[in-house]
N, C-alpha and C. Protein backbone atom coordinates (compact mmCIF):
# COMPACT_ATOMS: atom_id res chain seq x y z
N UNK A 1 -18.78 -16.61 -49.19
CA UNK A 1 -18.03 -17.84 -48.99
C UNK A 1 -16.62 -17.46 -48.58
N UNK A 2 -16.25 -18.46 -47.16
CA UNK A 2 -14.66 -17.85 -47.39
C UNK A 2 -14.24 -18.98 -46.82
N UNK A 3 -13.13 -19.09 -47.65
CA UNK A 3 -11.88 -20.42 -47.48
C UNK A 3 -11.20 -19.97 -46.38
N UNK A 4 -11.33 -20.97 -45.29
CA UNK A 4 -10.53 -21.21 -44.16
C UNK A 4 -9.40 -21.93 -44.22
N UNK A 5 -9.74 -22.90 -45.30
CA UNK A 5 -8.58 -24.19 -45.42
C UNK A 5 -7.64 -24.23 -45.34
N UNK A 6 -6.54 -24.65 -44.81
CA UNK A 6 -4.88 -24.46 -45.05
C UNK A 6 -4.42 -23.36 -45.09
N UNK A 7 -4.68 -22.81 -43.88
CA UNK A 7 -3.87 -21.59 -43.85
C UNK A 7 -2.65 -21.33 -43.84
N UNK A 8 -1.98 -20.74 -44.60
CA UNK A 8 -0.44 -20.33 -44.55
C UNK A 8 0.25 -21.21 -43.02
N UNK A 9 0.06 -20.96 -42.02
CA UNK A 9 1.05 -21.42 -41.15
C UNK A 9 0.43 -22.78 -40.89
N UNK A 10 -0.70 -23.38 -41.39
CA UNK A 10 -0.79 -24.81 -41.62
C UNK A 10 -2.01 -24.72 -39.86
N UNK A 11 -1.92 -23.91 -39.33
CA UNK A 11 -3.09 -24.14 -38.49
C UNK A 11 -4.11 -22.98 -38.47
N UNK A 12 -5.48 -23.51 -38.11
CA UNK A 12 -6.87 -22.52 -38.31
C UNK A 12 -6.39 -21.41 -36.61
N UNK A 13 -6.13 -20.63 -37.14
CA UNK A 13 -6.22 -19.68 -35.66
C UNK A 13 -7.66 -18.30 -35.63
N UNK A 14 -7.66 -17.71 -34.66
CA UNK A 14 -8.50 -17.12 -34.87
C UNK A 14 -8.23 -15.82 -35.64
N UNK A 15 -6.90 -15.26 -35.61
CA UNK A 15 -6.36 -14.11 -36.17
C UNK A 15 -6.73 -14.55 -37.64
N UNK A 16 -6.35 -15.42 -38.46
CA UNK A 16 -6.42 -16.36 -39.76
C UNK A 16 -7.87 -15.79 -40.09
N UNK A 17 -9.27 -16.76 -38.90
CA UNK A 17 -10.27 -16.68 -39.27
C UNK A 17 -11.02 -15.13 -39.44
N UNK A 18 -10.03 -14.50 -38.44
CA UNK A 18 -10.52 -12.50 -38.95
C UNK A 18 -10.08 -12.07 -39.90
N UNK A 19 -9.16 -12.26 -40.24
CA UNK A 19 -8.28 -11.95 -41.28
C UNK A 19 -9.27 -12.27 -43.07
N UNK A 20 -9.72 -13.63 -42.83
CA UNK A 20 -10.54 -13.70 -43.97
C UNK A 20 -12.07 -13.63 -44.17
N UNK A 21 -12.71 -13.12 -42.33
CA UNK A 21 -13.92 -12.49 -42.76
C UNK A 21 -13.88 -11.17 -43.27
N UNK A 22 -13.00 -10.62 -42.28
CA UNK A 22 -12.83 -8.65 -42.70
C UNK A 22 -12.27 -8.67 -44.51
N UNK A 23 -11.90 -9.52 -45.14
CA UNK A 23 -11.94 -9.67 -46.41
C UNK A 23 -12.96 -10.00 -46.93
N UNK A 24 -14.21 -10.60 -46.37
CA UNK A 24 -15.45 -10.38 -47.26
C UNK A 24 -16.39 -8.96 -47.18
N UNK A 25 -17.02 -8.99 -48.38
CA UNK A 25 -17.87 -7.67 -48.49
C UNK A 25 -19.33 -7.90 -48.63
N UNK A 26 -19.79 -9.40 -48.55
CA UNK A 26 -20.91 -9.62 -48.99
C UNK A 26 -22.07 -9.23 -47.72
N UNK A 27 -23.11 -8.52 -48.55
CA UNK A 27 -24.13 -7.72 -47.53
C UNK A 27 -25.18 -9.08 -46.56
N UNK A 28 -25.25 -9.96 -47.35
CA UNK A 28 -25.71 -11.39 -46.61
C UNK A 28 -25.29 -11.89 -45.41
N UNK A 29 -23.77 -11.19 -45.14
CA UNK A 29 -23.00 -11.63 -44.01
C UNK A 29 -23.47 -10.44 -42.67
N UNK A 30 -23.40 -9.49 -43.15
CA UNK A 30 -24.01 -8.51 -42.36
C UNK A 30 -25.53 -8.63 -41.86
N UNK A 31 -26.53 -8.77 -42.64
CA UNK A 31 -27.32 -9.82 -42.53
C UNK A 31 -27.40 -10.68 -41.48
N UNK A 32 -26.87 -11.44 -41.44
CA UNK A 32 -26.21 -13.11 -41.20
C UNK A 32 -25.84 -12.53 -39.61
N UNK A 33 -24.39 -11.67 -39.42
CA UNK A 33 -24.24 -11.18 -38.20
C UNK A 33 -25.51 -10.65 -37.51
N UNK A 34 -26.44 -10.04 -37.99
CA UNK A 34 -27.24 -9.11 -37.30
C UNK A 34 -28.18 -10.01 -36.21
N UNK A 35 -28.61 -11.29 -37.70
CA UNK A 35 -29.48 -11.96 -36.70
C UNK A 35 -29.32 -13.22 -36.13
N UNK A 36 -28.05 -13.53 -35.87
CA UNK A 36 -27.04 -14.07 -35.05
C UNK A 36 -26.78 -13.12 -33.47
N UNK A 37 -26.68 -11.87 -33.57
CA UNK A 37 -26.88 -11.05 -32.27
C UNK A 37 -28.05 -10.57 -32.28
N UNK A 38 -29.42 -10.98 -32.45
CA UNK A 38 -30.46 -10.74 -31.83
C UNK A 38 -30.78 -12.22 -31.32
N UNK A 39 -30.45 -13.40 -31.92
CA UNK A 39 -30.15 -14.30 -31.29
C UNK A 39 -29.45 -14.71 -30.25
N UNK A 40 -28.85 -13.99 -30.00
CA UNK A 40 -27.92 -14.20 -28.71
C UNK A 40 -28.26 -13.47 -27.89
N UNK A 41 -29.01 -12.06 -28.04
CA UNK A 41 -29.72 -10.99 -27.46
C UNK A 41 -31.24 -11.80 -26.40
N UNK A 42 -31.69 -12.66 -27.63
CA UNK A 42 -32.48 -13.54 -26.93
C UNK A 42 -32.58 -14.83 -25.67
N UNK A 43 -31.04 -15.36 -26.71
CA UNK A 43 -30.58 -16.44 -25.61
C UNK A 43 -30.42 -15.63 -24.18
N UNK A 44 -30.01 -14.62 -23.87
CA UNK A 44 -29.34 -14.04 -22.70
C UNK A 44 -30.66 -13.94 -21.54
N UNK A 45 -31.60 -12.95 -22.48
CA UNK A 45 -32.97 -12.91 -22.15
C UNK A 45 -33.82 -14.45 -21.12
N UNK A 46 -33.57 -15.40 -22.22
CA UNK A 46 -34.38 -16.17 -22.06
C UNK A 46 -33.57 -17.19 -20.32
N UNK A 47 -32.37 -17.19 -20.55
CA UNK A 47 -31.13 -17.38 -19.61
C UNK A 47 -31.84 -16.86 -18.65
N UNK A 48 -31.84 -15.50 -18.50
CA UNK A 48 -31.52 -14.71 -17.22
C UNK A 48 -33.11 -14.83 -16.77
N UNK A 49 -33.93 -15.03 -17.58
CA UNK A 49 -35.62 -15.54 -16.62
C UNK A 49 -35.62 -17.14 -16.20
N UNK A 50 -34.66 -17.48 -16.43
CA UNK A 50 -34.90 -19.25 -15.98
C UNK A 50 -34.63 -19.01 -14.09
């Protein structure tokens, strides 16, 4: 879980949003990334035969 909310300078930026994934450690997220880019591995696939 990670709190995005109210970030210090009062807006969501993307530096903000790296800032508080590279602060998580949970192995679910790694996980989570992996098959998120085989998903996208696919989308590209499926793209490039249309």
């Amino acid at each position: 879980l990670v709190d995005i909310l109210s970030p210090p300078t009062g807006k969501l930026s993307l530096f903000n949003l790296y800032v508080a994934l590279s602060r998580t450690h949970d192995p679910m997220l790694l996980v989570e990334d992996d098959r998120l880019e085989d998903l996208n591995k696919q989308t590209m696939r499926w793209w490039r035969e249309m």
